[in-house]
C-alpha atoms as a PDB file:
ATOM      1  CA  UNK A   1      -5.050 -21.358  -3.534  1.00  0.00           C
ATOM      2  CA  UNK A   2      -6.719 -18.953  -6.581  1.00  0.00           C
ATOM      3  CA  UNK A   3      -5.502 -15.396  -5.722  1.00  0.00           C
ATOM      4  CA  UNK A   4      -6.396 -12.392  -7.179  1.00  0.00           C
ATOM      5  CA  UNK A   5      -4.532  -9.044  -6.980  1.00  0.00           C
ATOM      6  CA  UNK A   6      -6.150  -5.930  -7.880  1.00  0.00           C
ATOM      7  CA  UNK A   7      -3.076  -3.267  -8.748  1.00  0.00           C
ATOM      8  CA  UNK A   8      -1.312  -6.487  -9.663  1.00  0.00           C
ATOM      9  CA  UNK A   9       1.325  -4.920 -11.846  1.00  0.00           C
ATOM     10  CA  UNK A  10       2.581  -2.219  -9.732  1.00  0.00           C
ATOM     11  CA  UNK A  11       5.114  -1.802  -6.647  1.00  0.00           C
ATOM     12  CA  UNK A  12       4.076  -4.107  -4.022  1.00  0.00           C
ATOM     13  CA  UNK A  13       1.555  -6.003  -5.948  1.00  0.00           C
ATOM     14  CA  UNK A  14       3.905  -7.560  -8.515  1.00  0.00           C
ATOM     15  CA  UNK A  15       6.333  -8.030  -5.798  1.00  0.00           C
ATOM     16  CA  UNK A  16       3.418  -9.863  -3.670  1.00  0.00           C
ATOM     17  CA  UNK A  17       2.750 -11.912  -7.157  1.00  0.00           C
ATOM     18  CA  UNK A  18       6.272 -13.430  -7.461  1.00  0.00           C
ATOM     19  CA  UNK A  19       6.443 -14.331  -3.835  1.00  0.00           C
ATOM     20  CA  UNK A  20       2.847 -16.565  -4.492  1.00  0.00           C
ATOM     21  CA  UNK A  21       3.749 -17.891  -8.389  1.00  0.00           C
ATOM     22  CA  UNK A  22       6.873 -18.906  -6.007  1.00  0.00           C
ATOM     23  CA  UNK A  23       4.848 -20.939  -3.362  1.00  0.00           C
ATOM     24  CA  UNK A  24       2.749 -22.775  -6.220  1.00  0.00           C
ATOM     25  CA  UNK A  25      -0.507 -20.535  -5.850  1.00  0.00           C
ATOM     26  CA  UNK A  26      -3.125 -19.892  -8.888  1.00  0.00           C
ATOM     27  CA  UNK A  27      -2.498 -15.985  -9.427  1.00  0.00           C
ATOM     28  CA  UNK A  28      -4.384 -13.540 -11.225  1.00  0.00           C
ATOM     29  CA  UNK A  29      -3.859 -10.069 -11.643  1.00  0.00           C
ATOM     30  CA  UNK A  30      -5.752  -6.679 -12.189  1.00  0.00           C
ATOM     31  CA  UNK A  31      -4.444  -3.808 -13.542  1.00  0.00           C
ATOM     32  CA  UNK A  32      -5.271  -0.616 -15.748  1.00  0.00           C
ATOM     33  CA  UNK A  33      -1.736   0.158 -16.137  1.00  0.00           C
ATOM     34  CA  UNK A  34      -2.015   3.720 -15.151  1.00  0.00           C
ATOM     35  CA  UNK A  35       0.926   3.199 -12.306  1.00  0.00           C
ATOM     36  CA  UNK A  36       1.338  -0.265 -12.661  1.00  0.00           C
ATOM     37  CA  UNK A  37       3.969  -1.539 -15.320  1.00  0.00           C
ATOM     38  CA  UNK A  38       4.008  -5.185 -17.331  1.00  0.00           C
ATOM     39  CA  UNK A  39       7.722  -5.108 -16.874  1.00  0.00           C
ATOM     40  CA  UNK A  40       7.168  -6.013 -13.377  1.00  0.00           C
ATOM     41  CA  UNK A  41       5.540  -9.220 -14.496  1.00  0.00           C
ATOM     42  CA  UNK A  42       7.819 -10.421 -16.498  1.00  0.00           C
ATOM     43  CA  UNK A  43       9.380 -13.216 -14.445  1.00  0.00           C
ATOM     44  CA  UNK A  44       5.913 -15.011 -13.969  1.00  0.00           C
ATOM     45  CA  UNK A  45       3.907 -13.984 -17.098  1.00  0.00           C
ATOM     46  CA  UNK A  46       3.688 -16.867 -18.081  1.00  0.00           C
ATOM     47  CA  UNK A  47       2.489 -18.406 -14.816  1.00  0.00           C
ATOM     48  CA  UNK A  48      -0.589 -15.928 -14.019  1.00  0.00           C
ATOM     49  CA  UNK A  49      -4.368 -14.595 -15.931  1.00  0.00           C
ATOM     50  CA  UNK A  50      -3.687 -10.579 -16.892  1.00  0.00           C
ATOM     51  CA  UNK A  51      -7.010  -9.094 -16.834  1.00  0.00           C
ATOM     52  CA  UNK A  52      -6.397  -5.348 -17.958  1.00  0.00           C
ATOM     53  CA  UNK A  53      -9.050  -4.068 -16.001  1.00  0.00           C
ATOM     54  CA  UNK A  54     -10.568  -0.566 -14.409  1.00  0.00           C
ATOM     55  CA  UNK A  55     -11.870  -1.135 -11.219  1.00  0.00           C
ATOM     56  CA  UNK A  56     -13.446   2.225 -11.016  1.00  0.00           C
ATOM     57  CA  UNK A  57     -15.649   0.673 -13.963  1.00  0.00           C
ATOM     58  CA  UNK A  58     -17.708  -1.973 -12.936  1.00  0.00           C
ATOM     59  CA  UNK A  59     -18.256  -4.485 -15.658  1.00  0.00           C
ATOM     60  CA  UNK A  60     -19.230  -8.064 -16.359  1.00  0.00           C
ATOM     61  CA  UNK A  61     -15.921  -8.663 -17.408  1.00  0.00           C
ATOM     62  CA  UNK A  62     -14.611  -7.442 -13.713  1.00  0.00           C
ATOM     63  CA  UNK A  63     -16.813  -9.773 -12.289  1.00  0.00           C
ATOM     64  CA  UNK A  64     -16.071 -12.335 -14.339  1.00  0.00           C
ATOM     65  CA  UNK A  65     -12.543 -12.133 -13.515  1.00  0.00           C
ATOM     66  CA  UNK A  66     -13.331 -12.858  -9.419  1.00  0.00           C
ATOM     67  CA  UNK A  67     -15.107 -16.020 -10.599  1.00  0.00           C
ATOM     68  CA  UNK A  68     -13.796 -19.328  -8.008  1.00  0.00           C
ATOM     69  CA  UNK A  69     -11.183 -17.022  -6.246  1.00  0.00           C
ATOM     70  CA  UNK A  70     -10.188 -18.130  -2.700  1.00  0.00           C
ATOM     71  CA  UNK A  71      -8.325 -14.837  -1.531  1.00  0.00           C
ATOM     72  CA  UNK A  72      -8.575 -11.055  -3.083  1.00  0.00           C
ATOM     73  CA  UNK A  73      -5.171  -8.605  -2.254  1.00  0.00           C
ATOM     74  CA  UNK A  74      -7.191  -5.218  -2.832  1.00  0.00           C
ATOM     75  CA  UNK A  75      -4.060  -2.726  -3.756  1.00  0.00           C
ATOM     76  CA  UNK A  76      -5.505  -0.727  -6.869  1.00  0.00           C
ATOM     77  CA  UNK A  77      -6.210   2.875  -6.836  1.00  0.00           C
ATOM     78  CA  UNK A  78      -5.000   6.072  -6.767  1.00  0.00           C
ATOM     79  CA  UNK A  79      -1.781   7.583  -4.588  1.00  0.00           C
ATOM     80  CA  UNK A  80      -0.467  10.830  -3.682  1.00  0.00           C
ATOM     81  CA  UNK A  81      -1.544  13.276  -0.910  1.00  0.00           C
ATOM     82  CA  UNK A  82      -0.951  16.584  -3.349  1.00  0.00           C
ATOM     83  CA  UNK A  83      -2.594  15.051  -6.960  1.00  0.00           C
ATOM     84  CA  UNK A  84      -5.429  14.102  -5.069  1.00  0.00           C
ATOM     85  CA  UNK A  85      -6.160  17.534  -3.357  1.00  0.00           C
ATOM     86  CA  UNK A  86      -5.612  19.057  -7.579  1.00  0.00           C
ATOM     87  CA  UNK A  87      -8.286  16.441  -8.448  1.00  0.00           C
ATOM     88  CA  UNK A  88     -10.501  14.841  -5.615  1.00  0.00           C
ATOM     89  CA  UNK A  89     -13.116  13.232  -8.058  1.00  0.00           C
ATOM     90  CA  UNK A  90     -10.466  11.014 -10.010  1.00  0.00           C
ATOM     91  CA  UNK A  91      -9.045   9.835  -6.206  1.00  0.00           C
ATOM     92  CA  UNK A  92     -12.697   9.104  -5.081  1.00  0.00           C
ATOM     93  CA  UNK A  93     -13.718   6.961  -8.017  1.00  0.00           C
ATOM     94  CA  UNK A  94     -10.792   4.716  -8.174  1.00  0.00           C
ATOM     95  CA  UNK A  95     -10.022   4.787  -3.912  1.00  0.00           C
ATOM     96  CA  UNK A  96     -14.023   4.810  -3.078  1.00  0.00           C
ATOM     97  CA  UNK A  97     -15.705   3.391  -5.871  1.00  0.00           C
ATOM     98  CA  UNK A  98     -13.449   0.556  -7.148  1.00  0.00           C
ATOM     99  CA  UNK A  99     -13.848  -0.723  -3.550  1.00  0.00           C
ATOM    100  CA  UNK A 100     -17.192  -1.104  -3.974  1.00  0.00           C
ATOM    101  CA  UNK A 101     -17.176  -2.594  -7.151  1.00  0.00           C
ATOM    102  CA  UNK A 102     -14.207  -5.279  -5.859  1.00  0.00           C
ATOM    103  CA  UNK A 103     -16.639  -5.594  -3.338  1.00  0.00           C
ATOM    104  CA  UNK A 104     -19.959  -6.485  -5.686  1.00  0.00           C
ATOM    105  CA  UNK A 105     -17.740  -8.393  -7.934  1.00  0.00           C
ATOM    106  CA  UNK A 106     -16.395 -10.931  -5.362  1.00  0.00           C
ATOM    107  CA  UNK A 107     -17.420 -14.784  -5.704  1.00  0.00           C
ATOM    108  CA  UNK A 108     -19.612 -14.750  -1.952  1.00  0.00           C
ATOM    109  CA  UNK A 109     -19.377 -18.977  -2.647  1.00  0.00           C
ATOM    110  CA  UNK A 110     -15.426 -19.169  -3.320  1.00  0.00           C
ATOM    111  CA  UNK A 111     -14.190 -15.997  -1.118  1.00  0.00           C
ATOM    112  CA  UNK A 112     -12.045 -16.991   1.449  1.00  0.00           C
ATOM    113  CA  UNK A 113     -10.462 -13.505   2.737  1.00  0.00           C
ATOM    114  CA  UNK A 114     -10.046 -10.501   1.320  1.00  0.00           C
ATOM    115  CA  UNK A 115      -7.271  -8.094   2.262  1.00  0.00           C
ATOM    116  CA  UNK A 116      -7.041  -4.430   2.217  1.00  0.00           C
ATOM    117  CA  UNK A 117      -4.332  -2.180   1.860  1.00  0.00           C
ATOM    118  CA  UNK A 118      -5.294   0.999   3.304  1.00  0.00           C
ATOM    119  CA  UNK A 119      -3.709   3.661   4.041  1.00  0.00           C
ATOM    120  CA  UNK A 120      -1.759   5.181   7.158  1.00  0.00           C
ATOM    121  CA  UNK A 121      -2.347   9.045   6.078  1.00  0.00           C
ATOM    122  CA  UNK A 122      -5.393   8.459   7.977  1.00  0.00           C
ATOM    123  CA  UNK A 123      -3.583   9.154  11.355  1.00  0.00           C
ATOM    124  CA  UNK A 124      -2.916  12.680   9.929  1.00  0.00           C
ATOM    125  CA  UNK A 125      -0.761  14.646  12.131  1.00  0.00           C
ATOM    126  CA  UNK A 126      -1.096  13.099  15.069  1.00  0.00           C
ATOM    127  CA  UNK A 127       0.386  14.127  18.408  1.00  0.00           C
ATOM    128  CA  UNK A 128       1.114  10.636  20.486  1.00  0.00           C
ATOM    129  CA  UNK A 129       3.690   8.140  19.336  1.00  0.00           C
ATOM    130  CA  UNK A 130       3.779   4.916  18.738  1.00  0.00           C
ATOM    131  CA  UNK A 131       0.943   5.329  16.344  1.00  0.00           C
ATOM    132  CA  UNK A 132      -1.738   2.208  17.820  1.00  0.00           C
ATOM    133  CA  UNK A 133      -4.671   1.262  15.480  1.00  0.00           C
ATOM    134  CA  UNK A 134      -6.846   3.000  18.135  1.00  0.00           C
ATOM    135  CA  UNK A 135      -5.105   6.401  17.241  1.00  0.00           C
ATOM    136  CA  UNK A 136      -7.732   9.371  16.483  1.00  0.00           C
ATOM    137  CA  UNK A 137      -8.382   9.365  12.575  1.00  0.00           C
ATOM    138  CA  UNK A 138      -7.765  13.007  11.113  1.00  0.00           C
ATOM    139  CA  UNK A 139      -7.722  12.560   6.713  1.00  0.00           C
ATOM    140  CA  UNK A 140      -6.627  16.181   6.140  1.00  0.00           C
ATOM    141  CA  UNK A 141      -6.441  15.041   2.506  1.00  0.00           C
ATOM    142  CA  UNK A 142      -8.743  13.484  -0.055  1.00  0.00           C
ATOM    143  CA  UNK A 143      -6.183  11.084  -0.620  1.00  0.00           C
ATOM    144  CA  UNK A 144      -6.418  10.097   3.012  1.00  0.00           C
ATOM    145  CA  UNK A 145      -9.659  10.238   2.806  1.00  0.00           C
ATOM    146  CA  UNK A 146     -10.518   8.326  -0.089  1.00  0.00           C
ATOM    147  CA  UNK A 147      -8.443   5.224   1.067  1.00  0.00           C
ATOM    148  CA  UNK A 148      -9.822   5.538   4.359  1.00  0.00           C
ATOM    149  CA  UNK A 149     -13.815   5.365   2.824  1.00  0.00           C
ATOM    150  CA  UNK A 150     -12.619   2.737   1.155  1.00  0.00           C
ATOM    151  CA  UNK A 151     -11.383   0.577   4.388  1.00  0.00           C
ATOM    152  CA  UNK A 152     -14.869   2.140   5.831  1.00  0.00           C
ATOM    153  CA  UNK A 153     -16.383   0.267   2.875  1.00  0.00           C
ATOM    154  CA  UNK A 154     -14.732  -3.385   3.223  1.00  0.00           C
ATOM    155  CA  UNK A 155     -15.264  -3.544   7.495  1.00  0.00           C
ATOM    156  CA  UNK A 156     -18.844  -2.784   6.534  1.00  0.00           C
ATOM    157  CA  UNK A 157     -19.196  -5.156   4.011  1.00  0.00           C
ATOM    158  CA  UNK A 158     -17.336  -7.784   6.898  1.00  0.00           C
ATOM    159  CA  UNK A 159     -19.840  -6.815   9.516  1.00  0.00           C
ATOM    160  CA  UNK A 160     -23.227  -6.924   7.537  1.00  0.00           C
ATOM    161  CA  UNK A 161     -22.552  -9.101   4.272  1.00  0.00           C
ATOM    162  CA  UNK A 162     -19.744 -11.413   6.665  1.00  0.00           C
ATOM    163  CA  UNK A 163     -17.222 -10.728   4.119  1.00  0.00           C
ATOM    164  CA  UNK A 164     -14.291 -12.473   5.538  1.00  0.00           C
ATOM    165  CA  UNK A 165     -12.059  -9.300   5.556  1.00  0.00           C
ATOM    166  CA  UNK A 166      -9.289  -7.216   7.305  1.00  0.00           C
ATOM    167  CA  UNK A 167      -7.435  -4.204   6.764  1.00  0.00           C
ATOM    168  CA  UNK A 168      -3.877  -3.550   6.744  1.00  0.00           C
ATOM    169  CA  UNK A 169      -2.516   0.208   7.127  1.00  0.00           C
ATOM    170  CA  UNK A 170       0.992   0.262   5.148  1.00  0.00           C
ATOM    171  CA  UNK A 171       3.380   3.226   6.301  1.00  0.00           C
ATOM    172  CA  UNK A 172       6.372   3.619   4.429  1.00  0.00           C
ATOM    173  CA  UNK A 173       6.946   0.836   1.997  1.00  0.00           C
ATOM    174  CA  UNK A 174      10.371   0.580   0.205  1.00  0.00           C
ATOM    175  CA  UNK A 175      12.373  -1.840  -1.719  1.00  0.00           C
ATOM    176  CA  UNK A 176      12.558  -3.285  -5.453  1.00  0.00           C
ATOM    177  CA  UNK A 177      10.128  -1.546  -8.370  1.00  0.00           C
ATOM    178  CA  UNK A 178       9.564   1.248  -5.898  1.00  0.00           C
ATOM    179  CA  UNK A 179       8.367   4.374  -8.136  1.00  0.00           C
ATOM    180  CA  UNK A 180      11.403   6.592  -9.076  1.00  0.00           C
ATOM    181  CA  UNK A 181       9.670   8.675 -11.106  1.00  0.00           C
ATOM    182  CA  UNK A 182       7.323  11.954 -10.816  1.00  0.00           C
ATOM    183  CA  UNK A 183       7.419  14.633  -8.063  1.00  0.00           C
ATOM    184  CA  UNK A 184       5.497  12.821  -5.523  1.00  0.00           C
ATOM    185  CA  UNK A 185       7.547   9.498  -5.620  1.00  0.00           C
ATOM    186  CA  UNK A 186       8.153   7.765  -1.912  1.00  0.00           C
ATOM    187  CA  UNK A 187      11.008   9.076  -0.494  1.00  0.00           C
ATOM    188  CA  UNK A 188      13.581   6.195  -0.998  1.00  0.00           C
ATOM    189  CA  UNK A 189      12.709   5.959  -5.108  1.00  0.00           C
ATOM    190  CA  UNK A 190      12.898   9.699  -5.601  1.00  0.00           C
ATOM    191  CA  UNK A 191      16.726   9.423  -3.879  1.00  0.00           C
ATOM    192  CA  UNK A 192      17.337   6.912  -5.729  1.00  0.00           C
ATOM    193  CA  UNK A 193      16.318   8.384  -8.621  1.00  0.00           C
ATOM    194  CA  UNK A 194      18.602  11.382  -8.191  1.00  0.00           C
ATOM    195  CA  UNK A 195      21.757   9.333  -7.074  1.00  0.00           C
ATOM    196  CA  UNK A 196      21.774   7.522 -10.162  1.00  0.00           C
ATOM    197  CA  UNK A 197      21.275  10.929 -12.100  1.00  0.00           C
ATOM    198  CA  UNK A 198      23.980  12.333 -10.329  1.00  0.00           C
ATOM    199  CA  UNK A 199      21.437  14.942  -9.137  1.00  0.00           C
ATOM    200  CA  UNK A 200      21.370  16.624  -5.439  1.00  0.00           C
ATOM    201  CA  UNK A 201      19.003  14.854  -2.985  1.00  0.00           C
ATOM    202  CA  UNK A 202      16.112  16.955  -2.018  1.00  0.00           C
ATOM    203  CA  UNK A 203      15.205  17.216   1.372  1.00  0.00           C
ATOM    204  CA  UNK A 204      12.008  18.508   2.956  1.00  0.00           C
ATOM    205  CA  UNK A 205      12.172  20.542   5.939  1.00  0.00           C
ATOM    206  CA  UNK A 206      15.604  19.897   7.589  1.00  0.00           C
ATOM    207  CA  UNK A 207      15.260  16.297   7.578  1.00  0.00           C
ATOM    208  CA  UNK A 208      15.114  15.565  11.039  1.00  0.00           C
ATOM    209  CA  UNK A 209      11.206  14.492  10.481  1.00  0.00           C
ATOM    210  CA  UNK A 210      11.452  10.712  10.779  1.00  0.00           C
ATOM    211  CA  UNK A 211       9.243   8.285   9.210  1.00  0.00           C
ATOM    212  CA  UNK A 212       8.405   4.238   9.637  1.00  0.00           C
ATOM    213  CA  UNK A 213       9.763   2.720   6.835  1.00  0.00           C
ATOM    214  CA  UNK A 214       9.400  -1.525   5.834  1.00  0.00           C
ATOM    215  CA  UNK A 215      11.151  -3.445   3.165  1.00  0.00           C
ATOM    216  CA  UNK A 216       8.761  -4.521   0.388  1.00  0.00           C
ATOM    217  CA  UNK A 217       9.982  -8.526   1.133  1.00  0.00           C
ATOM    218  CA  UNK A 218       8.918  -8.035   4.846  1.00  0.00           C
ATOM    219  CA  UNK A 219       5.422  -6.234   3.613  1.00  0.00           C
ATOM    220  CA  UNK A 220       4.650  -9.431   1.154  1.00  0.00           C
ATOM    221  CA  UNK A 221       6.123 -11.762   4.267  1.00  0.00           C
ATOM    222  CA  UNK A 222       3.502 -10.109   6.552  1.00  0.00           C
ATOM    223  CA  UNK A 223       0.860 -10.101   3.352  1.00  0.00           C
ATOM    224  CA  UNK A 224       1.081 -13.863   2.969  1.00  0.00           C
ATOM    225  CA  UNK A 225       0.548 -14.608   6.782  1.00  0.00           C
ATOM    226  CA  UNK A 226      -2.019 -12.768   7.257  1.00  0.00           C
ATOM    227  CA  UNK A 227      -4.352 -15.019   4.804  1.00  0.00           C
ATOM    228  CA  UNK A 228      -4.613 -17.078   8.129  1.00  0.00           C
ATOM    229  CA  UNK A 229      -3.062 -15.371  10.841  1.00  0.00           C
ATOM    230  CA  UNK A 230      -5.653 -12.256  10.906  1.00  0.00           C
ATOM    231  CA  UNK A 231      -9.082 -11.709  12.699  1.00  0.00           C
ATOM    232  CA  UNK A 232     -11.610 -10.938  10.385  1.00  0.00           C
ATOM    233  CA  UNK A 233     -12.835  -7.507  11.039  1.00  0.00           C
ATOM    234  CA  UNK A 234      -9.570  -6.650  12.281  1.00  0.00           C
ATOM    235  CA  UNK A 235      -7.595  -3.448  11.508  1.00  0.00           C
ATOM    236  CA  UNK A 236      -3.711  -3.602  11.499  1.00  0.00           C
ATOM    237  CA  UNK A 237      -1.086  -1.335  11.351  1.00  0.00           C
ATOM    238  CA  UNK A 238       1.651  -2.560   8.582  1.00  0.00           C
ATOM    239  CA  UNK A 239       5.253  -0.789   9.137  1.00  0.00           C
ATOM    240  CA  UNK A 240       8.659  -1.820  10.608  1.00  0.00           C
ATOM    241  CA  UNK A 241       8.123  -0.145  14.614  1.00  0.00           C
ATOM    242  CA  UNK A 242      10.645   2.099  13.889  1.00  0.00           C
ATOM    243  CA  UNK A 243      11.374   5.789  13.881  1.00  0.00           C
ATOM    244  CA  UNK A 244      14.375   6.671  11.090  1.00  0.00           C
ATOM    245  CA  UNK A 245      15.344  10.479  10.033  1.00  0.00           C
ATOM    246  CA  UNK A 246      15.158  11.351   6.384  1.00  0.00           C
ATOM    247  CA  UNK A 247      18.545  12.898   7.356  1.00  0.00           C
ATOM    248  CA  UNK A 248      19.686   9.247   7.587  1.00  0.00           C
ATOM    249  CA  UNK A 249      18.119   7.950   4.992  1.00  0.00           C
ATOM    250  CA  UNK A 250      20.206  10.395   2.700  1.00  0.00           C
ATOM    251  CA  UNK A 251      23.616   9.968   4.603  1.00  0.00           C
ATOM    252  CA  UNK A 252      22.832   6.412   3.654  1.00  0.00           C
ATOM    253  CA  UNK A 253      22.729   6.960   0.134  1.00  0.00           C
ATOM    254  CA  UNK A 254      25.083   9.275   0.291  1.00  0.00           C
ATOM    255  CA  UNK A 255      25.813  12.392  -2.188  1.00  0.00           C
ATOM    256  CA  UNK A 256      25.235  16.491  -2.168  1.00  0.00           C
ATOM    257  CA  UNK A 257      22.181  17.237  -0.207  1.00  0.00           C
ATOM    258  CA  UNK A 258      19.559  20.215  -0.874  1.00  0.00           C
ATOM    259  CA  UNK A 259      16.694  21.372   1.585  1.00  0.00           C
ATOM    260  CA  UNK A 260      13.964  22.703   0.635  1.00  0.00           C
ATOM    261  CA  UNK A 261      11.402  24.324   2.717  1.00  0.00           C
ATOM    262  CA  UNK A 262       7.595  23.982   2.298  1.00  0.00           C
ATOM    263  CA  UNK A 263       5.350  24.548   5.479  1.00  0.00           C
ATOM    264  CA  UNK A 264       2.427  22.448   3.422  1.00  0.00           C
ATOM    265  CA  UNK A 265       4.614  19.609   2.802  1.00  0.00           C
ATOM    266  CA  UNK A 266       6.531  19.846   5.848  1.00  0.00           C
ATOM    267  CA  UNK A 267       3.130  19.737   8.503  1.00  0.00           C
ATOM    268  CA  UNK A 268       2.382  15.977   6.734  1.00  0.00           C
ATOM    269  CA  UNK A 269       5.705  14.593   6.580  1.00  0.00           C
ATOM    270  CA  UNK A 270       6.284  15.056   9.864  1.00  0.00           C
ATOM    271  CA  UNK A 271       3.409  12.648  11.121  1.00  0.00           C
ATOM    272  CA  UNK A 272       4.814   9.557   9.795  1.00  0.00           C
ATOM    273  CA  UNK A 273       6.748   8.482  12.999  1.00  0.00           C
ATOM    274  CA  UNK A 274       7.126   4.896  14.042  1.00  0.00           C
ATOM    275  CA  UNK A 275       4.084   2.598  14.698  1.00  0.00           C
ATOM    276  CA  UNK A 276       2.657   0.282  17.218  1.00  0.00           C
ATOM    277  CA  UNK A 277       3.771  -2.879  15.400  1.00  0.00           C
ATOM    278  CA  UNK A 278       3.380  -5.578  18.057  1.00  0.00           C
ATOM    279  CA  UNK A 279      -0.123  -5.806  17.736  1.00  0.00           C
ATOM    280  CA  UNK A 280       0.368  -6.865  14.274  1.00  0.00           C
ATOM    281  CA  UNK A 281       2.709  -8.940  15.077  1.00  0.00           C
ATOM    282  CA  UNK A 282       1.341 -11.000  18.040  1.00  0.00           C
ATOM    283  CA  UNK A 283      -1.101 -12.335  14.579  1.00  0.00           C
ATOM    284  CA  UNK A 284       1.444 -13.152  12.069  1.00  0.00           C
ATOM    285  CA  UNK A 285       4.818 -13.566  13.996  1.00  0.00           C
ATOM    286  CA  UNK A 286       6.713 -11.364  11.095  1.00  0.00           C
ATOM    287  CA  UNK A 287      10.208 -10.655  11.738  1.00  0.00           C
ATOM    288  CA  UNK A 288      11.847  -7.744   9.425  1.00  0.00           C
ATOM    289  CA  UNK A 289      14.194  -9.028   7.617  1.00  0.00           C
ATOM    290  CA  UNK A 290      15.792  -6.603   5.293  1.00  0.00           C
ATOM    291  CA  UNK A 291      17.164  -3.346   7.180  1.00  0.00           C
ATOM    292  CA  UNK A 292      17.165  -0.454   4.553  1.00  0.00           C
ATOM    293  CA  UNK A 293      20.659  -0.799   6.001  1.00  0.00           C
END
């Protein structure tokens, strides 16, 4: 099958990338190497098309790119709840406008599905747990509400255009090539991070907020499935179903601890509990595999 990844070269898209080189599928890749890293490439570079690319720019070039491909993994853009709230423009042309140009650069005559990954900030803070797909939508920041647009964007484009699509909402992704660097890093990199400096790990609150975390291998597991185990027009929360304390997450990786307490950080944080995973499940029959234990 031809694949393209937009955000190709970054966390979970170069880990997605190796798993399909792997199973003998045509991959190509787009990335403007803002987050994304050629390093995480290496393995297969030999075995996939590099387009460097801006998808917040749309081009001939960018459409040229999407030319005969069967099945688009739409991961570029923008992260970070507090960048985007310093500098909401930047976050809505590469969340909000690369969609739509992914979306007007897509071969209609090839396209087979494309796949979203949006965002569970959406949910905000919300107040009944297991989070379900169903669950209010609240984007308290233009991060959230950026990624969000953009999954408003591709379900349109599914219902009027019949854009085989879906959209998967990731919670906390973790595992190999996970960032380690910058203040806003996901939890389990910025540890990291400071184990291997021999550096106190900083804790938000008191650390009894818990979170939904999945292994990278189980996200690109689920990824792959759902090329034919999704309903078009479907959204799906992405996560492992379960609730674990950054407390524990930190005993894990064990070391001197510091706390540090921020009521603005503190109010989001606390919001990523566990999901409703079986609905997601009942589609693509994904068992986790790799306990952060």
């Amino acid at each position: 099958m031809k694949i393209l990844i937009t955000g190709g070269a970054g966390f979970i898209g170069s880990n997605l990338a190796d798993r399909l080189v792997e199973l003998g599928h045509k991959v190509s890749i787009i990335d403007n190497l803002s987050a994304g890293n050629l390093k995480n490439l290496t393995k297969i570079k030999k075995k996939i098309k590099f387009y460097k690319l801006d998808i917040s720019k749309y081009s001939v070039k960018l459409k040229k790119a999407f030319t005969g491909i069967e099945c688009v993994y739409h991961f570029a853009g923008l992260a970070d709840i507090v960048p985007s709230i310093k500098n909401p423009d930047k976050y809505f042309n590469s969340n909000v406008t690369g969609t739509l140009n992914v979306l007007k650069s897509i071969d209609k005559k090839s396209i087979k599905k494309l796949i979203y990954s949006a965002s569970a900030s959406c949910y905000g803070l919300p107040k009944k747990f297991p989070i379900k797909e169903n669950s209010n939508i609240d984007t308290q920041y233009p991060y959230a509400l950026t990624k969000f647009l953009g999954e408003k964007l591709i379900m349109h484009w599914e219902k009027v255009y019949n854009l085989p699509s879906v959209s998967l909402r990731f919670f906390n992704v973790y595992g190999p090539r996970s960032r380690t660097s910058g203040a806003y890093g996901a939890v389990f990199g910025v540890f990291l991070a400071q184990k291997l400096s021999d550096k106190p790990l900083t804790i938000v609150g008191n650390g009894k907020q818990t979170r939904d975390f999945i292994h990278v291998y189980d996200l690109v597991s689920a990824l792959i499935l759902s090329i034919k185990k999704t309903k078009n027009g479907e959204i799906y929360n992405l996560g492992g179903g379960k609730e674990v304390s950054v407390n524990k997450i930190a005993k894990i990786i064990g070391g001197k601890k510091i706390f540090i307490f921020l009521k603005f950080i503190i109010s989001f944080f606390n919001f990523f509990k566990f999901i409703n995973f079986l609905i997601f499940s009942n589609f693509i029959f994904c068992s986790l595999l790799n306990s952060f234990e």
